[in-house]
N, C-alpha and C. Protein backbone atom coordinates (compact mmCIF):
# COMPACT_ATOMS: atom_id res chain seq x y z
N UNK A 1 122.95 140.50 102.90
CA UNK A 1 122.63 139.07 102.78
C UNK A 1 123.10 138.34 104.02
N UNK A 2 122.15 137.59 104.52
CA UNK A 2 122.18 136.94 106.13
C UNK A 2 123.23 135.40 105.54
N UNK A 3 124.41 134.52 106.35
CA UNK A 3 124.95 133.87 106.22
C UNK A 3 123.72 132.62 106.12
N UNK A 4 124.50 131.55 105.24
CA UNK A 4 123.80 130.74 104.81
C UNK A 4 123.48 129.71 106.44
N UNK A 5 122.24 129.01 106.13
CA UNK A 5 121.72 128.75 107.54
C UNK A 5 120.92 127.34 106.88
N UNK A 6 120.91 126.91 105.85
CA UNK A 6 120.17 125.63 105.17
C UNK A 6 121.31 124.70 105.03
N UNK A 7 120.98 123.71 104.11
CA UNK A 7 121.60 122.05 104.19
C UNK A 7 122.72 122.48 103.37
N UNK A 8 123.90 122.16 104.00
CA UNK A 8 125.13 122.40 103.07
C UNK A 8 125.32 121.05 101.81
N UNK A 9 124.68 119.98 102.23
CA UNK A 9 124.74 118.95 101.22
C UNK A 9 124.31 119.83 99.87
N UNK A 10 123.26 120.35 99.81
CA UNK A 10 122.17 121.22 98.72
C UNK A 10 123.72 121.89 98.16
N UNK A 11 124.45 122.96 98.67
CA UNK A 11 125.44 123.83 97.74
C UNK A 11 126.15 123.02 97.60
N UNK A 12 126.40 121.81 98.04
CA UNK A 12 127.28 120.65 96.90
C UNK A 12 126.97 120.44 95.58
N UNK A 13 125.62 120.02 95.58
CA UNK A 13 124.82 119.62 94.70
C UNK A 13 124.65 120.11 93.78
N UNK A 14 124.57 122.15 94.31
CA UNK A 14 124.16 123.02 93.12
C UNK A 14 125.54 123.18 92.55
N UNK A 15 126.64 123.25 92.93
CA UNK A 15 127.73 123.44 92.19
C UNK A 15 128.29 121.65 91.21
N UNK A 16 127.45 120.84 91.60
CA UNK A 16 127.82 119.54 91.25
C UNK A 16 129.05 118.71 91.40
N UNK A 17 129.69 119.24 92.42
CA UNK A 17 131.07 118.85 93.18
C UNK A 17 131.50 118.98 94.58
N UNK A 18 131.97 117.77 95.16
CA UNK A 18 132.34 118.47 96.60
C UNK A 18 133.00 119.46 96.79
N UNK A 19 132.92 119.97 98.08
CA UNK A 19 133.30 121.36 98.76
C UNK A 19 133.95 120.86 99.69
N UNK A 20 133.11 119.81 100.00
CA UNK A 20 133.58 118.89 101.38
C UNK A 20 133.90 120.07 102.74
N UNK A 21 132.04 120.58 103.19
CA UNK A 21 131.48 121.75 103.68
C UNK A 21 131.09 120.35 105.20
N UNK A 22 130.87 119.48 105.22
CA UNK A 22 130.65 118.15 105.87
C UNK A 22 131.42 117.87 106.82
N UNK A 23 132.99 118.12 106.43
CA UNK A 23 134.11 117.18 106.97
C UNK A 23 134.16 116.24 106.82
N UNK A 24 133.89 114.79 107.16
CA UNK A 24 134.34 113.75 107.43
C UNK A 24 133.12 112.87 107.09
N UNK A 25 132.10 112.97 106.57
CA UNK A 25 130.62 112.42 105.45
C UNK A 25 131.20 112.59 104.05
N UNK A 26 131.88 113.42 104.02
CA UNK A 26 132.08 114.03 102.66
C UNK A 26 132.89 112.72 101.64
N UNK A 27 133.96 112.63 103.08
CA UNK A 27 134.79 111.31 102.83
C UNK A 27 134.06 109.89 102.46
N UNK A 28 132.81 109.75 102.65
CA UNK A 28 131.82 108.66 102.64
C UNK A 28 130.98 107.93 102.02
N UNK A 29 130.27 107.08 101.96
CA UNK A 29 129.53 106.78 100.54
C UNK A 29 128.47 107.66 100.90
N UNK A 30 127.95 108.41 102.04
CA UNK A 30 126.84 109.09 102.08
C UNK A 30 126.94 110.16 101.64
N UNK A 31 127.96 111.20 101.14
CA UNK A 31 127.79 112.18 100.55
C UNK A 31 127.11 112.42 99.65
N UNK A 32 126.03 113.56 99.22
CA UNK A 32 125.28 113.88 98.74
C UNK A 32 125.35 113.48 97.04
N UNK A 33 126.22 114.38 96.83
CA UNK A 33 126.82 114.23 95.46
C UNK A 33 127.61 112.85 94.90
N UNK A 34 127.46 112.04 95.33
CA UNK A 34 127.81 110.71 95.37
C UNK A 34 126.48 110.06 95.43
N UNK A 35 125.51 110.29 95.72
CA UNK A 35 123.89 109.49 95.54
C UNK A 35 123.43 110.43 94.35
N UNK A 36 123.67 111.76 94.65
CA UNK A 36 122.64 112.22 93.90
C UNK A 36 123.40 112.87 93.12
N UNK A 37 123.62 113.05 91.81
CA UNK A 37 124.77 113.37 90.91
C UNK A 37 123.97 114.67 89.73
N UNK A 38 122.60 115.57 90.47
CA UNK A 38 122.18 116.35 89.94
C UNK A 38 121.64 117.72 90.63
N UNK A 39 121.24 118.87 90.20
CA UNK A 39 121.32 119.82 90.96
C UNK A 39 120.05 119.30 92.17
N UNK A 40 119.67 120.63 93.25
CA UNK A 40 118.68 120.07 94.14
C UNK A 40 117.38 120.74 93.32
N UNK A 41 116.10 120.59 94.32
CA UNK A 41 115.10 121.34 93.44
C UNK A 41 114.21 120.53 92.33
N UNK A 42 112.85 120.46 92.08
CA UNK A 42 112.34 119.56 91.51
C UNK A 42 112.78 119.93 89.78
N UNK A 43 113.07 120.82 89.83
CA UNK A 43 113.60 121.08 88.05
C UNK A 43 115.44 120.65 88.04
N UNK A 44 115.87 120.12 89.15
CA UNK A 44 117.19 119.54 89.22
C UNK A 44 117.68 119.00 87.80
N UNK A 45 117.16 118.03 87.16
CA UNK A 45 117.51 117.26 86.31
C UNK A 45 117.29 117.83 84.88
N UNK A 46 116.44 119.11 85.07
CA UNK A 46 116.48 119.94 83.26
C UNK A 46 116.61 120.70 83.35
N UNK A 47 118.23 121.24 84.13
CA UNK A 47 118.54 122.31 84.14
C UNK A 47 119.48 123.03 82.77
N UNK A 48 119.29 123.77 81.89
CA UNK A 48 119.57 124.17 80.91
C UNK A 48 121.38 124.83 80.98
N UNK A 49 121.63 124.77 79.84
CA UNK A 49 123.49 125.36 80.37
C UNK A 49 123.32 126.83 79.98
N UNK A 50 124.21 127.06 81.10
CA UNK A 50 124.88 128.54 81.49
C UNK A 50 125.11 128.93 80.85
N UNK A 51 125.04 130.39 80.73
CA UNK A 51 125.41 131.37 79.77
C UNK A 51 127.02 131.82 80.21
N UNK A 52 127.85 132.70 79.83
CA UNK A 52 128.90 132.85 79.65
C UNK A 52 129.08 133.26 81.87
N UNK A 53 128.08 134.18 81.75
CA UNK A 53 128.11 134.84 83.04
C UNK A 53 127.44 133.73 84.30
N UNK A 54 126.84 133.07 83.67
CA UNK A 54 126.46 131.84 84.50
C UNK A 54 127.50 131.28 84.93
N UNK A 55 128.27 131.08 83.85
CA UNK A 55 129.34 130.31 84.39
C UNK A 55 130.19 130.93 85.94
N UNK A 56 130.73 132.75 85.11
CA UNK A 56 131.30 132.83 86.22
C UNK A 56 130.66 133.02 87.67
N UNK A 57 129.94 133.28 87.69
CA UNK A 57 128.85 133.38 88.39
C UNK A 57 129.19 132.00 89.58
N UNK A 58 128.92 131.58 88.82
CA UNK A 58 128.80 130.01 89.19
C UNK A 58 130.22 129.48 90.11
N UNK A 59 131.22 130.29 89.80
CA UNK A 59 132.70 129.85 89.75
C UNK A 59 132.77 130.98 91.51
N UNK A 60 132.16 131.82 91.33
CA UNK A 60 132.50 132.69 92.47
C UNK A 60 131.64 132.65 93.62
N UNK A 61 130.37 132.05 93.38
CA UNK A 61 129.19 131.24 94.70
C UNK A 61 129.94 129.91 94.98
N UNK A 62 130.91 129.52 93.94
CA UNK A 62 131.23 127.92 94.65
C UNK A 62 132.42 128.60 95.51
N UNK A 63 133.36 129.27 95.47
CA UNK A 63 134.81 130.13 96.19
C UNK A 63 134.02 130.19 97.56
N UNK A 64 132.87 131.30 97.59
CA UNK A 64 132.36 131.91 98.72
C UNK A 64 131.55 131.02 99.75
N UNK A 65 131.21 129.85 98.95
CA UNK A 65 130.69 128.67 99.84
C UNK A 65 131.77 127.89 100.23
N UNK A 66 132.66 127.40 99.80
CA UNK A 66 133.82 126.68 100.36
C UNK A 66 134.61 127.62 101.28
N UNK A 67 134.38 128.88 101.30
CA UNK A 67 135.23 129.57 102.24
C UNK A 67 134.40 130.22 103.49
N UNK A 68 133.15 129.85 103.32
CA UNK A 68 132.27 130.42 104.22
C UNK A 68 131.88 132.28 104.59
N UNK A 69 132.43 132.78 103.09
CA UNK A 69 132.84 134.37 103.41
C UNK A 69 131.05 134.58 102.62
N UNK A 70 130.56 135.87 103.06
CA UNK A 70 129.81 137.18 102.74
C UNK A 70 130.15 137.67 101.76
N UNK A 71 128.92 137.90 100.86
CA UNK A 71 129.26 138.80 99.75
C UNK A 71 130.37 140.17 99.85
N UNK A 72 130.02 140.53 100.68
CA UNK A 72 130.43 141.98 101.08
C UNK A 72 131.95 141.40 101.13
N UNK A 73 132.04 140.48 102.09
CA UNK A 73 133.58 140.03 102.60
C UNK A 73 134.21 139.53 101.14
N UNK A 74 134.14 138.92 100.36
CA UNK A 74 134.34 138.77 99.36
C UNK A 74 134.50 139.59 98.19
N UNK A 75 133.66 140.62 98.37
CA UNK A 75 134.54 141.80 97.50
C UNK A 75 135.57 142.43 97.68
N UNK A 76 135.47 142.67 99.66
CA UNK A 76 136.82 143.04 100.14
C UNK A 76 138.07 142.09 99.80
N UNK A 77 137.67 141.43 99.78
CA UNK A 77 139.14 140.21 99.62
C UNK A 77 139.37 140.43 97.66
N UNK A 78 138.35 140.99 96.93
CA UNK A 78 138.77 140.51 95.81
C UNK A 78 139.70 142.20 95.95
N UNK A 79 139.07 142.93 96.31
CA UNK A 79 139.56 144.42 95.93
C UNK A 79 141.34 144.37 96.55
N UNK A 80 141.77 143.97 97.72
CA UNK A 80 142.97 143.60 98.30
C UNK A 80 143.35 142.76 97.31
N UNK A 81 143.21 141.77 96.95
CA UNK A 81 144.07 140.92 95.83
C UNK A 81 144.49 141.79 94.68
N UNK A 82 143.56 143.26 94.16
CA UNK A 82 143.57 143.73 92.83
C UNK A 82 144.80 144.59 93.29
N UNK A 83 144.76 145.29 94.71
CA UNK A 83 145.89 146.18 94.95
C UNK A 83 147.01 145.66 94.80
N UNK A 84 147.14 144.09 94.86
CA UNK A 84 148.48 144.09 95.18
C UNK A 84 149.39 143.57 94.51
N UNK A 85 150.41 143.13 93.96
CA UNK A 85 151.58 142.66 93.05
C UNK A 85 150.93 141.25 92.51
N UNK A 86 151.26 140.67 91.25
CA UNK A 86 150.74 139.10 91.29
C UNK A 86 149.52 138.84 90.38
N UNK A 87 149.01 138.11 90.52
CA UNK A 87 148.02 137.48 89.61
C UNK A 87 147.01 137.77 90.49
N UNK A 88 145.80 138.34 90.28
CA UNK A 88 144.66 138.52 91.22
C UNK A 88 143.92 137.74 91.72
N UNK A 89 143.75 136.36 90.86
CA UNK A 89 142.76 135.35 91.37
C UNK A 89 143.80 134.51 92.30
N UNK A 90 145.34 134.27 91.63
CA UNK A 90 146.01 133.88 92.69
C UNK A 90 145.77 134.60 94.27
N UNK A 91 146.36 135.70 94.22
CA UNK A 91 146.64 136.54 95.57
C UNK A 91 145.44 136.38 96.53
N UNK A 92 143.79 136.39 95.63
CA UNK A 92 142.96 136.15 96.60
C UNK A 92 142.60 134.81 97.19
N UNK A 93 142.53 133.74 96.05
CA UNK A 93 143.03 132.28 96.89
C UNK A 93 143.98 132.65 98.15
N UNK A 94 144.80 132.84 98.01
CA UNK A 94 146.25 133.22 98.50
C UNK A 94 145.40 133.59 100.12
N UNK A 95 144.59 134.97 99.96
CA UNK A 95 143.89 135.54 101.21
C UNK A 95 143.41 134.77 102.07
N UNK A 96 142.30 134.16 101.41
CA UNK A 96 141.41 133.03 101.87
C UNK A 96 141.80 132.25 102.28
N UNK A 97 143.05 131.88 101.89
CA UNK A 97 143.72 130.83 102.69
C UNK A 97 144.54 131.10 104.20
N UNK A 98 144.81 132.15 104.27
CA UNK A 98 145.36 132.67 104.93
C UNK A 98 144.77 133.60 105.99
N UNK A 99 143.06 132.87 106.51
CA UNK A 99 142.25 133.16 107.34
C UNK A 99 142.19 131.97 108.29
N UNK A 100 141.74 132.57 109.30
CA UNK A 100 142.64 131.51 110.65
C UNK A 100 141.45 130.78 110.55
N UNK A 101 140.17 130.87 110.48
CA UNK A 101 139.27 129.89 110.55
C UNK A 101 139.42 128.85 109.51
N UNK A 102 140.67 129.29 108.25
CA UNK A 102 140.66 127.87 107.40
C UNK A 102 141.92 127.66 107.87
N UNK A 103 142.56 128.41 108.32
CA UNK A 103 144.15 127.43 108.56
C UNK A 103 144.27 126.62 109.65
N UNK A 104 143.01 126.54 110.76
CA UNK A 104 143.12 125.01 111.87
C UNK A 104 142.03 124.22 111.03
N UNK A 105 141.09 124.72 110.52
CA UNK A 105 140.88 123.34 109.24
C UNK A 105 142.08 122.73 108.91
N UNK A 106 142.98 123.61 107.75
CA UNK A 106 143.88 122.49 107.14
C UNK A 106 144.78 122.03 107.84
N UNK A 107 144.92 122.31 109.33
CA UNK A 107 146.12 121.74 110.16
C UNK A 107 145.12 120.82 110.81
N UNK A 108 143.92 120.08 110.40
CA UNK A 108 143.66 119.07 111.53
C UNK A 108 143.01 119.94 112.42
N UNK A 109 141.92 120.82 113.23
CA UNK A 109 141.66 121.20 114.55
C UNK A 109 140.45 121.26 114.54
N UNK A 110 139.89 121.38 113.04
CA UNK A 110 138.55 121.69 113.08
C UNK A 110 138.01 120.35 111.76
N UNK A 111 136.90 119.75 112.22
CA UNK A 111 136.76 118.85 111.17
C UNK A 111 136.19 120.05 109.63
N UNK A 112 135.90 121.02 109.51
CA UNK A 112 135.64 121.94 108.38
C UNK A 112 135.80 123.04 108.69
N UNK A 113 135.72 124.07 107.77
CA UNK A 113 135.85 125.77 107.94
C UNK A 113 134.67 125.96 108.75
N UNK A 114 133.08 125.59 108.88
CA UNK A 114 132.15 126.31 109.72
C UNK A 114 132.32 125.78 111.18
N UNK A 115 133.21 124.83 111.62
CA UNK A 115 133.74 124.37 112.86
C UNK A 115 134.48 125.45 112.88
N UNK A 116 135.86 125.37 112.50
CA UNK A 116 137.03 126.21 112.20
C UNK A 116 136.46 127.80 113.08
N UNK A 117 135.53 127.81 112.37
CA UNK A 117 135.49 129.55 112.52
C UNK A 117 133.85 129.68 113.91
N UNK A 118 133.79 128.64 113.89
CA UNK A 118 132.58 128.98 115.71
C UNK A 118 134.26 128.37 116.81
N UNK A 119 134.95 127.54 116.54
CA UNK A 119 135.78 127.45 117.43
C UNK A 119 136.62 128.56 117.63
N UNK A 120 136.98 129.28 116.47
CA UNK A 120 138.12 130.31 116.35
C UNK A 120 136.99 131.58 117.45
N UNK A 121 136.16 131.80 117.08
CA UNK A 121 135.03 132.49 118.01
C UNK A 121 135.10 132.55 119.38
N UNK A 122 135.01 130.97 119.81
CA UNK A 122 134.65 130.68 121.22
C UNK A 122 136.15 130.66 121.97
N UNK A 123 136.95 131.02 121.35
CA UNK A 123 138.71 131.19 121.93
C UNK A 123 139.57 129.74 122.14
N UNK A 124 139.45 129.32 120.62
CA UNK A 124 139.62 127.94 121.21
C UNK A 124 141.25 127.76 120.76
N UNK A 125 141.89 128.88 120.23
CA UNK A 125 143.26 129.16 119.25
C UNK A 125 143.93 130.23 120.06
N UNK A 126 145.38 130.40 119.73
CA UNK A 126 146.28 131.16 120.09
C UNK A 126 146.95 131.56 118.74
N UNK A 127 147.44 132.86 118.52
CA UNK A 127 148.45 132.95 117.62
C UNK A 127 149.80 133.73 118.05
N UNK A 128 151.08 132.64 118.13
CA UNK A 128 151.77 133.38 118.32
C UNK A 128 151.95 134.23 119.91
N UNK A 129 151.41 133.02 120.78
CA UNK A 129 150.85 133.08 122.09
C UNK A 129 150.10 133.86 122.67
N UNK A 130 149.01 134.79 121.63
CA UNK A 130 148.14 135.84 121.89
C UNK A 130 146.78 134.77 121.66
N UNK A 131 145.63 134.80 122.41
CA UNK A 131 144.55 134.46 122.21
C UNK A 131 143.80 135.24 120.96
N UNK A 132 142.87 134.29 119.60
CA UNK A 132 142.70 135.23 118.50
C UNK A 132 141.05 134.31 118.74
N UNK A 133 140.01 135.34 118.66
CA UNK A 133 138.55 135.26 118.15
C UNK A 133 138.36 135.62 117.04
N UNK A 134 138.88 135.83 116.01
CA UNK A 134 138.37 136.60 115.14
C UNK A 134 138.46 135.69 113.66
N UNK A 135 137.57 134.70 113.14
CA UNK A 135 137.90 133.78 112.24
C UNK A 135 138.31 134.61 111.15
N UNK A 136 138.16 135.81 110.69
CA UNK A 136 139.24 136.38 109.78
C UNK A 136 140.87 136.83 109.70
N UNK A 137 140.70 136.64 110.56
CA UNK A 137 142.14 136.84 111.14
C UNK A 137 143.45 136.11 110.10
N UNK A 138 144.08 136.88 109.88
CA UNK A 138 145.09 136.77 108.29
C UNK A 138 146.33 136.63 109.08
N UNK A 139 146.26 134.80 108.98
CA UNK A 139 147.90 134.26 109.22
C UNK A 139 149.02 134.72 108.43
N UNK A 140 150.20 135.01 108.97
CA UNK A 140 151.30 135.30 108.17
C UNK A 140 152.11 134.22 107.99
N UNK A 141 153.23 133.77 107.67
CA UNK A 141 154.68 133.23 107.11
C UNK A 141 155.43 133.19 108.59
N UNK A 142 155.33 131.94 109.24
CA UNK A 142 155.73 131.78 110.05
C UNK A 142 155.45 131.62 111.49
N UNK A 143 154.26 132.37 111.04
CA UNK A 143 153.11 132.27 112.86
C UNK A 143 153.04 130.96 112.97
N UNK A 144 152.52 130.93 114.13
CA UNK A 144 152.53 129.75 115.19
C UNK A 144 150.84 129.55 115.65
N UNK A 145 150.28 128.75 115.38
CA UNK A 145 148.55 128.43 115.99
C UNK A 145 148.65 127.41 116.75
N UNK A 146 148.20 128.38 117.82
CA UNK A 146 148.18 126.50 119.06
C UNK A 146 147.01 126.51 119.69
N UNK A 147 146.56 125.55 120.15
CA UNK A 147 145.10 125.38 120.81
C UNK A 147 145.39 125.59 122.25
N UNK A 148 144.60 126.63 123.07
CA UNK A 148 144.68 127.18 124.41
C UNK A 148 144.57 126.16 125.19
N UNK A 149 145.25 126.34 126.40
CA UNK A 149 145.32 125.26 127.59
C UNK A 149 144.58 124.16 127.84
N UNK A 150 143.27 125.22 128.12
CA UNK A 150 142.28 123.86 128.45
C UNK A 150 141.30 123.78 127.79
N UNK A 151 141.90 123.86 126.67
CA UNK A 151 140.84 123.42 125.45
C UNK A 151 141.59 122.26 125.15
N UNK A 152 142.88 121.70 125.03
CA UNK A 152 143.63 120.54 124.11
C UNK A 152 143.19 119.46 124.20
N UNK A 153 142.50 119.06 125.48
CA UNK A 153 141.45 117.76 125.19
C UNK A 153 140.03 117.86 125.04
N UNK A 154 139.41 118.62 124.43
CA UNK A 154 138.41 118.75 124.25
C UNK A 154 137.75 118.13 123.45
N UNK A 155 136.48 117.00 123.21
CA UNK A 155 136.60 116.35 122.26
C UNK A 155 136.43 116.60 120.89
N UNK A 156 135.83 118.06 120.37
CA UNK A 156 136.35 118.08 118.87
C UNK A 156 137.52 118.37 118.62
N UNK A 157 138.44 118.61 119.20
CA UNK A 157 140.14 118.58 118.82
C UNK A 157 140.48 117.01 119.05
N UNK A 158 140.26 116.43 119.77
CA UNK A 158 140.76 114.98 119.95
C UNK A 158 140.39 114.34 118.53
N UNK A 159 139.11 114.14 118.37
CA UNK A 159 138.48 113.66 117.79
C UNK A 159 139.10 113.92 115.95
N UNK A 160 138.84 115.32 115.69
CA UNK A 160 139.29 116.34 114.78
C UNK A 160 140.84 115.29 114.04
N UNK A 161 141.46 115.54 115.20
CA UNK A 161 143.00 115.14 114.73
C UNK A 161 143.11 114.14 115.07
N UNK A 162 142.57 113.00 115.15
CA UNK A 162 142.47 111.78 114.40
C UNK A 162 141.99 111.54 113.27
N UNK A 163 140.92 112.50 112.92
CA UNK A 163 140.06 112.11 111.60
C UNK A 163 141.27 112.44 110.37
N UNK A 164 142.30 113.27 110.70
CA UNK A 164 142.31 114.23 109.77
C UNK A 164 143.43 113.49 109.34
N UNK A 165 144.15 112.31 109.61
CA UNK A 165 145.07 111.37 108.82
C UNK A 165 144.85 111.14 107.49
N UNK A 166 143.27 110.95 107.44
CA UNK A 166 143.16 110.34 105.81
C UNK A 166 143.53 111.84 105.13
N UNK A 167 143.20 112.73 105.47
CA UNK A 167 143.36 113.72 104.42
C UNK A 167 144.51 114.56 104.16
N UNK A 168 145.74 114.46 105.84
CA UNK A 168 147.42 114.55 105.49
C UNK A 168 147.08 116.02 105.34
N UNK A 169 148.48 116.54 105.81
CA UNK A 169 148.90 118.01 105.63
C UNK A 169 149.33 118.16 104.64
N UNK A 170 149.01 119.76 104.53
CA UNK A 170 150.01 120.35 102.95
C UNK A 170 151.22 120.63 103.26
N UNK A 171 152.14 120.68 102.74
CA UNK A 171 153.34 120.66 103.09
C UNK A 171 153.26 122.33 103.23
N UNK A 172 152.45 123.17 103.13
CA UNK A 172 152.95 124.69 103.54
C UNK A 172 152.82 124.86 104.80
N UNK A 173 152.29 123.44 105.62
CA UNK A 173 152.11 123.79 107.09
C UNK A 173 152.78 122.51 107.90
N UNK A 174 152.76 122.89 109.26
CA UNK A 174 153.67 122.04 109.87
C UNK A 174 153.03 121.79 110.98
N UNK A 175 152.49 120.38 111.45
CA UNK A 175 151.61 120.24 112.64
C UNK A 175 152.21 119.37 113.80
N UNK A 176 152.12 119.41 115.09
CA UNK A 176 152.61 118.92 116.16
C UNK A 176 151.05 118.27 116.72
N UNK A 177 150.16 117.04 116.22
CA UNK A 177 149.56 117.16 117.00
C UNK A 177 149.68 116.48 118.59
N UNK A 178 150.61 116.26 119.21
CA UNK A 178 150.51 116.18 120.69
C UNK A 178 150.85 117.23 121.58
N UNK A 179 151.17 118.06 120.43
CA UNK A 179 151.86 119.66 121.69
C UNK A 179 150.16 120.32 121.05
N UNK A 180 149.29 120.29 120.33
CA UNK A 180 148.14 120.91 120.06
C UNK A 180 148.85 122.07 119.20
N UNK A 181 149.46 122.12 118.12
CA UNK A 181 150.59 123.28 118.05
C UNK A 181 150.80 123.32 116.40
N UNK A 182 150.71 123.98 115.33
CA UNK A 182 150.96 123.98 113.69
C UNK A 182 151.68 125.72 113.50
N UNK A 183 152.39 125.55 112.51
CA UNK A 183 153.11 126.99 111.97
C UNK A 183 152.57 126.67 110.65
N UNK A 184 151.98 128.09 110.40
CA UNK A 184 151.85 128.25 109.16
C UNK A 184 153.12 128.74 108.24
N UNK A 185 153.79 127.51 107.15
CA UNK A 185 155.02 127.98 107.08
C UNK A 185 155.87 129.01 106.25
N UNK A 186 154.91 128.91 105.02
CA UNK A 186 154.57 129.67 103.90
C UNK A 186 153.51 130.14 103.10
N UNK A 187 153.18 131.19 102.47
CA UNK A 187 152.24 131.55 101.97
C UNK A 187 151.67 130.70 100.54
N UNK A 188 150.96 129.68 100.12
CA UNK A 188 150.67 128.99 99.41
C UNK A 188 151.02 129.22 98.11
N UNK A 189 151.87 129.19 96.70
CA UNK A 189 151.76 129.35 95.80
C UNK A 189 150.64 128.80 94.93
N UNK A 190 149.40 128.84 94.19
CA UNK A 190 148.63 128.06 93.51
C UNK A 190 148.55 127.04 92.94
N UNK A 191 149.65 126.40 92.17
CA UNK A 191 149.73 125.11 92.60
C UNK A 191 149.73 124.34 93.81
N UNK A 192 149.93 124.68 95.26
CA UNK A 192 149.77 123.88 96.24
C UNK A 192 148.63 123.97 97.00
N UNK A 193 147.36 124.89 96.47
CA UNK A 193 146.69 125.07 96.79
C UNK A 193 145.21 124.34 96.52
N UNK A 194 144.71 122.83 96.84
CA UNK A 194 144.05 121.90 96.65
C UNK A 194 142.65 122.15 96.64
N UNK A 195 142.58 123.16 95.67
CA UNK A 195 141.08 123.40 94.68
C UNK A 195 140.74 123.26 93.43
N UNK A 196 139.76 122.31 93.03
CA UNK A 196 139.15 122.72 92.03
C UNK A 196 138.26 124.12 91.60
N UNK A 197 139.03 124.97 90.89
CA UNK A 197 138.58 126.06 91.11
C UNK A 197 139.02 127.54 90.15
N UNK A 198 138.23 127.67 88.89
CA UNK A 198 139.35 128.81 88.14
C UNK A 198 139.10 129.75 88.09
N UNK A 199 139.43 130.14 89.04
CA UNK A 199 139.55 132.13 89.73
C UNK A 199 139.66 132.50 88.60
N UNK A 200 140.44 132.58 87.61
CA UNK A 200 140.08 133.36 86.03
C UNK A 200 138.93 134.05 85.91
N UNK A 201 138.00 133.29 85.80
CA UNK A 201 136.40 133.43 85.65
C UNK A 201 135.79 134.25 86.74
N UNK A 202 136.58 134.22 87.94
CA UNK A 202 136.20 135.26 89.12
C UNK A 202 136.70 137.16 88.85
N UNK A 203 138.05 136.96 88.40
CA UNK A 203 138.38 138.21 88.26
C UNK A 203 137.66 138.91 86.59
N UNK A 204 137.62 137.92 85.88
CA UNK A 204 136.27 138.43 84.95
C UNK A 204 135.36 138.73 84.91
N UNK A 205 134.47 138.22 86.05
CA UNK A 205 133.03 138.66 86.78
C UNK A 205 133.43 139.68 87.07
N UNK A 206 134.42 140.37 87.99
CA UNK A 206 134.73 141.39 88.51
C UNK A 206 135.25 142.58 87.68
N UNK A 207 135.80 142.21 87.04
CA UNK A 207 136.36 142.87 86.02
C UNK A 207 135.42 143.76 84.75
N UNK A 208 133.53 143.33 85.02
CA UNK A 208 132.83 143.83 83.94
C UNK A 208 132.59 145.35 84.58
């Protein structure tokens, strides 16, 4: 399956909640789901309710769109969560979060994850004073992400970290923006992790 390449407003719509896939529209009266408060598609408005598997279904296309991951990539991440100690839907939140193309999202660098991860691409990050391309790339407890030399005035970082006041850091991270510079400080427990979203229903899909 080829990465999604159509109107991200539309997978707002179909899940009937922001994702806030936009950045900074999302924040706005123009957001989609804020005019239009029904699925997309001319049968939008008589759409019939989900069956049990619909649901989860439903619960694990909204994860993989807010995180911008591949089916394929997404099984890998669920199968690593199953190996390891913990609650499974936790641990894989947990993963996902802990991919560098969403962690200069939530530090302010990228106005969304599909910025996040063409910047993380084009070498626009350091970790830990190594240059990192690789938007999967799995921050640890304590690393250091800084934006490379002569990238720090560039105007989607300028721009970026101004916008990103209204929406404030999580306290699991720690941002410097005039040194261009955030530590990721801890690994998120699920409560601090600011999704609507019940992985339950994910490791049950998985689980048939």
């Amino acid at each position: 399956m080829a990465r999604y390449t159509g109107a991200l407003c539309r997978l707002c719509r179909r899940e009937g909640e922001k994702l806030f896939l936009k950045g900074d529209r999302c924040f706005t009266e123009k957001c989609s789901v804020e005019r239009r408060k029904y699925p997309p598609g001319q049968h939008g408005h008589r759409r019939g309710k989900l069956s049990d598997y619909g649901v989860q279904l439903r619960e694990k296309q909204k994860v993989k769109h807010i995180y911008g991951v591949l089916e394929r990539q997404f099984r890998r991440y669920f199968a690593e969560a199953a190996r390891r100690k913990g609650a499974i839907g936790e641990t894989l939140l947990q993963l996902l979060e802990r991919r560098l193309d969403n962690v200069v999202y939530r530090m302010g660098f990228a106005a969304n994850r599909r910025q996040g991860r063409q910047m993380v691409s084009h070498g626009f990050f350091m970790v830990n004073g190594r240059k990192v391309n690789i938007p999967s790339f799995l921050v640890k407890a304590g690393d250091v992400v800084q934006v490379v030399e002569d990238k720090k005035e560039h105007p989607y970082i300028v721009d970026n970290l101004a916008k990103a006041e209204h929406r404030g850091i999580l306290q699991w991270l720690e941002v410097d923006p005039a040194a261009r510079r955030g530590k990721f400080v801890y690994v998120p427990p699920r409560e601090e992790i600011p999704l609507e979203v019940r992985e339950q229903l994910i490791v049950e899909l998985y689980s048939k």
